[in-house]
Protein backbone atom coordinates (compact mmCIF):
# COMPACT_ATOMS: atom_id res chain seq x y z
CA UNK A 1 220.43 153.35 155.51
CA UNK A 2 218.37 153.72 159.16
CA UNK A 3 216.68 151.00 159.80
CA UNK A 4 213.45 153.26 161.00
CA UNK A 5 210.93 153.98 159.02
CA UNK A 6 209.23 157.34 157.80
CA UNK A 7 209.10 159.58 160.56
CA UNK A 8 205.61 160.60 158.96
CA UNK A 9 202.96 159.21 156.54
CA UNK A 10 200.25 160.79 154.88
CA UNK A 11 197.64 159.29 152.25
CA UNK A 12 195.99 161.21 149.28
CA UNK A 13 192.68 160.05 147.49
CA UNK A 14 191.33 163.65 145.98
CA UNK A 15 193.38 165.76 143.52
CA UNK A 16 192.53 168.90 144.84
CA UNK A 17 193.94 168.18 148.26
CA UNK A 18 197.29 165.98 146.73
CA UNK A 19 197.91 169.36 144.49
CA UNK A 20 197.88 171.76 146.95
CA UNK A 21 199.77 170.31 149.76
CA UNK A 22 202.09 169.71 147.42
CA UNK A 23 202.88 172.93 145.77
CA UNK A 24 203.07 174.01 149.59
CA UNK A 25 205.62 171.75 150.22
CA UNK A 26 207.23 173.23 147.28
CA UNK A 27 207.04 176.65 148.53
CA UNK A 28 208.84 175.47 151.58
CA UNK A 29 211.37 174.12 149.77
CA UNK A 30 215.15 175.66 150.88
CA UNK A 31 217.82 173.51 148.92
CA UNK A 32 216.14 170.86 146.52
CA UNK A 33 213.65 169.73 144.42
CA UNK A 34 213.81 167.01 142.11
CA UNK A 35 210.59 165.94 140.07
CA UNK A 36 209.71 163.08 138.00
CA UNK A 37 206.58 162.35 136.02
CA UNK A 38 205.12 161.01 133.63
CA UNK A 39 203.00 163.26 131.98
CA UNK A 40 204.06 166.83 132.46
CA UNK A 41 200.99 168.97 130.90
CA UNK A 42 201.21 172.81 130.20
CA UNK A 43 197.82 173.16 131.09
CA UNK A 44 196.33 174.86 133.93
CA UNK A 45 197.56 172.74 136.74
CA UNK A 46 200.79 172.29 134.80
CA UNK A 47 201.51 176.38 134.56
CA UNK A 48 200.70 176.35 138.47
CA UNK A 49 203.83 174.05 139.17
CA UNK A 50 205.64 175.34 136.53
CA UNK A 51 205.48 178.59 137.98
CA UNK A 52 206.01 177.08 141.54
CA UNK A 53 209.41 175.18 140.65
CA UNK A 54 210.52 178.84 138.60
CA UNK A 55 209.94 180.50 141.95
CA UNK A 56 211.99 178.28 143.91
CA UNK A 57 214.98 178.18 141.53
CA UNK A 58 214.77 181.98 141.56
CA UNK A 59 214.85 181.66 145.28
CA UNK A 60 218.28 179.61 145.16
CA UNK A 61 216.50 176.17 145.02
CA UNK A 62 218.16 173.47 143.15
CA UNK A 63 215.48 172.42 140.56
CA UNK A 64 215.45 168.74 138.24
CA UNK A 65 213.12 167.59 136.24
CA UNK A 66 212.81 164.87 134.23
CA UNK A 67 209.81 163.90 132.26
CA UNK A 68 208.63 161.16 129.86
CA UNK A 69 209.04 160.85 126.00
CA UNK A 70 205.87 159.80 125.23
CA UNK A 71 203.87 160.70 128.60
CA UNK A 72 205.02 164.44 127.74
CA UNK A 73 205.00 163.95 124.10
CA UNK A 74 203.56 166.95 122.51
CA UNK A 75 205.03 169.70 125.33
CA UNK A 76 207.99 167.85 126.48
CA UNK A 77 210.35 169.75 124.13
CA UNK A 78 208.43 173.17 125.26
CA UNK A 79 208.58 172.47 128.32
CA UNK A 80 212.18 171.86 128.80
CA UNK A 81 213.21 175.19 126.96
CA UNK A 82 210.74 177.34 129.07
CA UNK A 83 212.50 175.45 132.07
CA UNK A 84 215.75 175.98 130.37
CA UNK A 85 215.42 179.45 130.33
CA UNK A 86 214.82 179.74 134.06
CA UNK A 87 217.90 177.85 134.76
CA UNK A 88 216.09 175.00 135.78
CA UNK A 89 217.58 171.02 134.28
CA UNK A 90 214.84 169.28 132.65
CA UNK A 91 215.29 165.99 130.87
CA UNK A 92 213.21 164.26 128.64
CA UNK A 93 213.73 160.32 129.08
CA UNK A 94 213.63 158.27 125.85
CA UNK A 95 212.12 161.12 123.50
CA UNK A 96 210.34 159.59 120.27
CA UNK A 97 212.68 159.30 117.25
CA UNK A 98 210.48 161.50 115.25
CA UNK A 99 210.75 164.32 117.63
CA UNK A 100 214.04 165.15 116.90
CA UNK A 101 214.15 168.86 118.33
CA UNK A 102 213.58 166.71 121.75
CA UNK A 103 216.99 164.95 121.56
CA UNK A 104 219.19 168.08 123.32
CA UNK A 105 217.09 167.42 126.20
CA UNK A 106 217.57 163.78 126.68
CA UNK A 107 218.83 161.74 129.47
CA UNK A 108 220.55 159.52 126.97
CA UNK A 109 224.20 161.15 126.08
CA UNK A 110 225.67 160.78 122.58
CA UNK A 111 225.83 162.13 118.97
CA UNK A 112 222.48 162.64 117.42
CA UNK A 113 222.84 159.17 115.45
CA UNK A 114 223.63 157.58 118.27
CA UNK A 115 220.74 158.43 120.38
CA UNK A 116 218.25 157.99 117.31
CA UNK A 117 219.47 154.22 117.36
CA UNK A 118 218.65 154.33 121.23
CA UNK A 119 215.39 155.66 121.23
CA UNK A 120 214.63 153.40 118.53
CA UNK A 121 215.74 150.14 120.32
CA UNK A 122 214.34 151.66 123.77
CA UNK A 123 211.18 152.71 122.44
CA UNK A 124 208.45 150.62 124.63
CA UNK A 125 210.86 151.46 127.71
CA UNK A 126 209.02 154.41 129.56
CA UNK A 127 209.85 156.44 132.65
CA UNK A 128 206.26 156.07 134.53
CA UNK A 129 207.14 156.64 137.76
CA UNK A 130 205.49 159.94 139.60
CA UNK A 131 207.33 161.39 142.53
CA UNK A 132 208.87 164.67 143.81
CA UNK A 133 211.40 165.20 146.82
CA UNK A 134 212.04 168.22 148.98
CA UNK A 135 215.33 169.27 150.60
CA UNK A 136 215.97 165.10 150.84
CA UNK A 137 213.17 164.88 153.85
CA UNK A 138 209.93 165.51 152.41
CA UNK A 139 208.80 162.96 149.49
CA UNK A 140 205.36 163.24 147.02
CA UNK A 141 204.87 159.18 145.67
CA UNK A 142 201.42 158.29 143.88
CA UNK A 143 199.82 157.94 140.50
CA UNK A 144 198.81 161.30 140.13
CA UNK A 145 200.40 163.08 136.58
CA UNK A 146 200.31 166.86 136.17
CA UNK A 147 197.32 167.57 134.10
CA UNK A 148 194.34 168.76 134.46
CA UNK A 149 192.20 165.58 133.29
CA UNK A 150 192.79 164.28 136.93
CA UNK A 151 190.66 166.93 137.84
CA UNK A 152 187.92 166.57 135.61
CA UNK A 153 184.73 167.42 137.23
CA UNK A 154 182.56 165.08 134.63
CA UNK A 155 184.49 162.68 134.63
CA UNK A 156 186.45 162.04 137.54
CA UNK A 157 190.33 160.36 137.66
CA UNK A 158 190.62 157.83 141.08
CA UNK A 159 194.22 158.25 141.96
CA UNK A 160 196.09 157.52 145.20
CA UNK A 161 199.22 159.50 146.60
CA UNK A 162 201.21 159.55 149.66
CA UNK A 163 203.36 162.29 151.37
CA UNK A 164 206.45 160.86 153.59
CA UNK A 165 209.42 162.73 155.65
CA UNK A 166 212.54 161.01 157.57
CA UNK A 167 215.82 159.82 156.57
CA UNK A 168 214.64 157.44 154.08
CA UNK A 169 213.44 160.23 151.40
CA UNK A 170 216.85 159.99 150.56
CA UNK A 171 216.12 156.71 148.58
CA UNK A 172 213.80 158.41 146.17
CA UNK A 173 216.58 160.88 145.69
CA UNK A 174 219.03 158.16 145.01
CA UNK A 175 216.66 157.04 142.89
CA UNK A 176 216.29 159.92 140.94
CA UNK A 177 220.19 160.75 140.71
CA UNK A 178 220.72 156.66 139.30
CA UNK A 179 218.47 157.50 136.19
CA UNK A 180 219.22 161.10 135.64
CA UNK A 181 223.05 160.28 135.71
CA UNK A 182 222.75 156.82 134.37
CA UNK A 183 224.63 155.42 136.92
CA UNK A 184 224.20 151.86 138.63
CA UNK A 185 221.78 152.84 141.64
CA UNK A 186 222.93 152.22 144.89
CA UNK A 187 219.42 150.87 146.65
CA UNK A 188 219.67 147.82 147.88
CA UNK A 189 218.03 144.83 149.63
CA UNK A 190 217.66 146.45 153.27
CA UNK A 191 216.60 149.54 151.13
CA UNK A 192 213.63 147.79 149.67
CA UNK A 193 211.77 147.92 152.88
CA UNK A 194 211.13 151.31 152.24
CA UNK A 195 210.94 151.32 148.77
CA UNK A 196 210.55 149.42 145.60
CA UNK A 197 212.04 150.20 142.46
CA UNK A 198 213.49 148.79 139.32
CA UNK A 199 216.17 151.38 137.74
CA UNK A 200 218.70 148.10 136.54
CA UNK A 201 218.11 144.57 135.86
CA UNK A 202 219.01 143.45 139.42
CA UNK A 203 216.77 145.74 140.95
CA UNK A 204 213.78 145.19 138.45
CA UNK A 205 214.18 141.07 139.35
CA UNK A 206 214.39 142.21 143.17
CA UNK A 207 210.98 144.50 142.62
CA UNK A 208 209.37 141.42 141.05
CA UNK A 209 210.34 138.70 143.12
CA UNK A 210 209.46 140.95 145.94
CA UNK A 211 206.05 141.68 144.61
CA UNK A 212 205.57 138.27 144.70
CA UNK A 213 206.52 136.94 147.88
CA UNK A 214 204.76 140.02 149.19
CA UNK A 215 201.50 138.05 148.07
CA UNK A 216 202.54 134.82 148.73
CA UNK A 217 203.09 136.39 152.82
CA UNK A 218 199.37 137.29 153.49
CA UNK A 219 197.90 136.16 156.64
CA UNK A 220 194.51 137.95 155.98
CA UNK A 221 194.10 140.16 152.92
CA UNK A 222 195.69 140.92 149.72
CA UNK A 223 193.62 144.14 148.48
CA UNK A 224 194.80 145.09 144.97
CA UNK A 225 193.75 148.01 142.92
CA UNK A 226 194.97 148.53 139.71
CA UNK A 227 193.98 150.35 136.60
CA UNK A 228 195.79 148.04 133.82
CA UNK A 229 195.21 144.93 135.57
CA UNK A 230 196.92 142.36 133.29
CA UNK A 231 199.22 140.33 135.59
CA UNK A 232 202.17 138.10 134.73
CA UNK A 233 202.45 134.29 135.28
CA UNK A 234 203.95 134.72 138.38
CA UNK A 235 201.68 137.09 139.97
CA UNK A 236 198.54 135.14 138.92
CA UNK A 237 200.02 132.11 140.59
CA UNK A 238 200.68 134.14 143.65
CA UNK A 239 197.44 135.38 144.07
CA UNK A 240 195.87 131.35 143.34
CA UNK A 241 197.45 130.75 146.23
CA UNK A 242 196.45 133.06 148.28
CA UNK A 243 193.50 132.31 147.99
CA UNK A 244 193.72 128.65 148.48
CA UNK A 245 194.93 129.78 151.61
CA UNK A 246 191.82 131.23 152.58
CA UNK A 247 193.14 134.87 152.21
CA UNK A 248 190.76 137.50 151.58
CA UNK A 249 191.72 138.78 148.25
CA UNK A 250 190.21 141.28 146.03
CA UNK A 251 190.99 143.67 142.77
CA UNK A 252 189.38 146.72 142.11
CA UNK A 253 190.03 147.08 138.32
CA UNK A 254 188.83 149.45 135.73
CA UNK A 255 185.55 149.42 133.92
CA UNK A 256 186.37 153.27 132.33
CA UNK A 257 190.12 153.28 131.09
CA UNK A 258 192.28 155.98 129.76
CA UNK A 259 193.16 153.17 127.51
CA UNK A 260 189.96 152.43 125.99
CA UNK A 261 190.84 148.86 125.26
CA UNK A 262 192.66 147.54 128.48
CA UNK A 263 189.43 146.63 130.51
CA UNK A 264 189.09 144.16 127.72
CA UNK A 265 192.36 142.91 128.54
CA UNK A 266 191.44 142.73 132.04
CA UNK A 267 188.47 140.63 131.71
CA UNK A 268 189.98 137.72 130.14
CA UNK A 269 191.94 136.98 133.48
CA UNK A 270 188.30 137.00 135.68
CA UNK A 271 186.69 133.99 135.10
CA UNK A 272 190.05 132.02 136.23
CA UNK A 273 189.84 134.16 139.20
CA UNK A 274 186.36 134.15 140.06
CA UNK A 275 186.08 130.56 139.96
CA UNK A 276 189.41 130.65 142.71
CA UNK A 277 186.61 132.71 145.23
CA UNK A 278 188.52 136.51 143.95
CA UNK A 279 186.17 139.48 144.52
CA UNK A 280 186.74 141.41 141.18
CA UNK A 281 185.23 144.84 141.06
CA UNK A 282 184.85 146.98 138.06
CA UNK A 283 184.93 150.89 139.23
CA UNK A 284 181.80 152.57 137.67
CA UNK A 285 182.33 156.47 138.90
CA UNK A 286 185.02 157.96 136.27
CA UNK A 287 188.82 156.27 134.95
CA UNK A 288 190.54 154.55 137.99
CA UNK A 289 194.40 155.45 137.41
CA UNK A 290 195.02 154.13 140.87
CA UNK A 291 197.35 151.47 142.27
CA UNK A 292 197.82 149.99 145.36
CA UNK A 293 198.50 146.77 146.90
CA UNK A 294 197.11 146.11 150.34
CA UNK A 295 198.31 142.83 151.88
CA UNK A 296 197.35 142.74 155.68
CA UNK A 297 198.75 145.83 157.32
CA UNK A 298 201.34 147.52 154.72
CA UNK A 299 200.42 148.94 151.20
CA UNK A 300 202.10 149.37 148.63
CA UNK A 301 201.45 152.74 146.93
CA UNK A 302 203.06 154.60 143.49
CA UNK A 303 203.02 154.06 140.02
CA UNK A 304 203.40 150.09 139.81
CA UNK A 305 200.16 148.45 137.93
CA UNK A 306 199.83 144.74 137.72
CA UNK A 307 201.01 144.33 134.02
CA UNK A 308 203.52 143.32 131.62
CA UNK A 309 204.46 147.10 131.29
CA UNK A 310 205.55 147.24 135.26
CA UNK A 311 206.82 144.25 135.33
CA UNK A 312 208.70 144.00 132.36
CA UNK A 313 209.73 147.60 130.45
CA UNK A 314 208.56 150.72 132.51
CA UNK A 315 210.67 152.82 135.27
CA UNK A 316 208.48 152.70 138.52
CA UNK A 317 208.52 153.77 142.12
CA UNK A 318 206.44 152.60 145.07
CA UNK A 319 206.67 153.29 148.70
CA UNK A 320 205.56 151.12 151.61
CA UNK A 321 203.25 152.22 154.16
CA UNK A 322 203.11 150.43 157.67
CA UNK A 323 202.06 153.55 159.39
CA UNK A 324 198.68 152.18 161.10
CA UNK A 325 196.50 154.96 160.38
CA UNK A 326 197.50 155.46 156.79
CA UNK A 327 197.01 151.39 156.20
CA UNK A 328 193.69 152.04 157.75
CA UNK A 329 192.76 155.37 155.65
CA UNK A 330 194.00 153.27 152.32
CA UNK A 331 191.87 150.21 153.37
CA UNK A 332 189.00 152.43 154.16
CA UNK A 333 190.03 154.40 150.53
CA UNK A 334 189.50 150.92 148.79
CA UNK A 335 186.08 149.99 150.42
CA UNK A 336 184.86 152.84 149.32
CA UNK A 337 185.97 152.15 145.79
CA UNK A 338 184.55 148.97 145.82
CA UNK A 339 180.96 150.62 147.15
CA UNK A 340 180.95 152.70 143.86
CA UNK A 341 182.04 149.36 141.89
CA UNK A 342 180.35 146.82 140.03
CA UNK A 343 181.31 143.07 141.23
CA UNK A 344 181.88 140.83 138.09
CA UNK A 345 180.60 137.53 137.88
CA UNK A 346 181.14 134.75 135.52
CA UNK A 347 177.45 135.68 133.84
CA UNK A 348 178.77 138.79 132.99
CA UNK A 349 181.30 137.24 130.69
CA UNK A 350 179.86 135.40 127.71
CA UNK A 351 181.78 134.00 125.01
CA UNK A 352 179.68 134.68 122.22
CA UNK A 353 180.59 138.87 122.99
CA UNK A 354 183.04 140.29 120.54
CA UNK A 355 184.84 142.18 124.15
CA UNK A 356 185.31 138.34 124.64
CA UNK A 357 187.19 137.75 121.73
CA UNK A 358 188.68 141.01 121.39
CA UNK A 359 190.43 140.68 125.05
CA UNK A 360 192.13 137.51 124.00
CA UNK A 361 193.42 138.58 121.04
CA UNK A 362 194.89 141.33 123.04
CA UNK A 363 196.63 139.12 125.12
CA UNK A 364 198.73 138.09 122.11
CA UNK A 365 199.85 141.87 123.07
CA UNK A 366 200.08 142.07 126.60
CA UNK A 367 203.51 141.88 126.54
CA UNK A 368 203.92 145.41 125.69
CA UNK A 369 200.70 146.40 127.30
């Protein structure tokens, strides 16, 4: 792979505009698309790019989808047909057992038995990653799903997204291709500069350790936002001693979760932290589905939060940013998160609350969580 970097970079923080440059893009599009996501909704935004990937396959386009079992649940199986019928390959990855009508559409290859064992013994692995590539130059990387809650006027969803182009879009592709075939992927170590992803075992230790010794490099900030912020040993001990080091570090974390229960979870690990000198900030205006790592001048944007789930079970994808304006437009994103957040202090977290106790007894959990 080149050893350049994106020829162009790009940084989303409203819906609206993430949506709509995107289904341009996909309206350009001349030989390929390939789209995964988590949650694949056949609501109003969903029927938009529905429509928009069954115009470019009628146009000659080479169209893949692949969606998650339990992300796209309910319309996963729907959703595959209608695709189906438009001559359009979607996937589901890891369907539920239960939903058995799901199974013709899996990634997983086998007799029907045989793939109810799998999805059985693979049911807490997810596909979470969130990403769409264009003719192999143009790539769509974030946290946003396709549904029309991260739109919600009331109640607004804080995501993050990024649009890149240049020779290293072919990554996400390979990406893609590894898990839809089921293949060994072929990223490696120079690769990882680019991206970070964990589609094997190798890979998934590489993504980790390199998470890791991402933190452990700051000079001057380490910036996370994350909306299941419930970090493994190693992470934790990573960001200790950053800290020590007199690095500027700070977590904007959820206060409103699409997971009622995980801010619980979260605020068992800030009175450790707090008492280390970490700003924590809880984000007050709607459900923070972001996540982003910051540390000095790259970020780390896609679907990677700081729990057991990324770390341990889920499929993710992240890019890397160096570009000096987007770093800039991300660290000026976060600020303004942290305006609109409340910061925690260790008054705020009495023992005697039954959150208190609730958390921790969660953590017995956060394995899986």
């Amino acid at each position: 792979m080149t050893s350049f970097g994106w020829e162009s970079e790009s940084v989303y923080s409203h819906p609206e505009d993430y949506y709509s440059e995107l289904l341009v893009d996909i309206s350009h599009a001349r030989q390929s698309i390939e789209l995964v996501v988590y949650i694949f909704a056949l609501d109003e935004l969903g029927q938009r790019f529905f429509d928009a990937l069954v115009r470019a396959a009628r146009r000659g386009v080479s169209v893949r989808v692949q969606v998650d079992g339990i992300g796209s649940a309910e319309e996963g199986d729907v959703l595959a047909a209608r695709f189906a019928s438009e001559n359009i390959d979607c996937r589901i990855y890891h369907p539920l057992p239960w939903y058995l009508s799901a199974y013709r559409w899996s990634v997983t290859p086998g007799s029907f038995f045989a793939k109810l064992a799998h999805f059985i013994l693979c049911l807490n692995r997810r596909d979470h990653r969130k990403f769409c590539v264009i003719d192999s130059r143009v790539a769509w990387c974030g946290s946003f799903n396709l549904s029309i809650d991260h739109l919600d006027k009331s109640i607004p969803w804080r995501d993050y997204g990024a649009r890149i182009s240049g020779l290293p879009v072919e990554l996400l592709r390979e990406n893609f291709s590894a898990v839809w075939s089921r293949r060994p992927s072929a990223i490696t170590l120079q690769d990882m500069k680019f991206l970070r992803c964990n589609d094997s075992l190798k890979l998934r230790r590489l993504r980790n350790r390199l998470l890791v010794q991402h933190i452990r490099s700051a000079r001057r900030r380490v910036w996370i936002v994350s909306a299941y912020f419930s970090p493994s040993g190693q992470v934790i001990r990573a960001i200790k001693q950053a800290r020590q080091a007199g690095i500027d570090v700070r977590a904007v974390v959820a206060e409103r979760s699409d997971i009622a229960v995980f801010p619980w979870l979260s605020a068992t690990y800030y009175a450790d932290l707090i008492n280390m000198g970490v700003e924590i900030y809880a984000y007050k205006p709607g459900v923070l589905h972001a996540k982003a790592l910051l540390v000095d001048d790259q970020c780390v944007i896609g679907s990677t939060n700081l729990n057991h789930r990324s770390f341990y079970h889920d499929l993710e994808l992240d890019i890397l940013l160096t570009n000096q304006q987007s770093v800039k437009t991300m660290a000026e994103s976060i600020e303004q998160d942290i305006a609109q957040s409340t910061k925690a202090s260790l008054a705020d977290l009495s023992i005697m609350s039954r959150r208190f106790w609730f958390g921790w007894l969660l953590r017995v959990l956060r394995y899986w969580m």
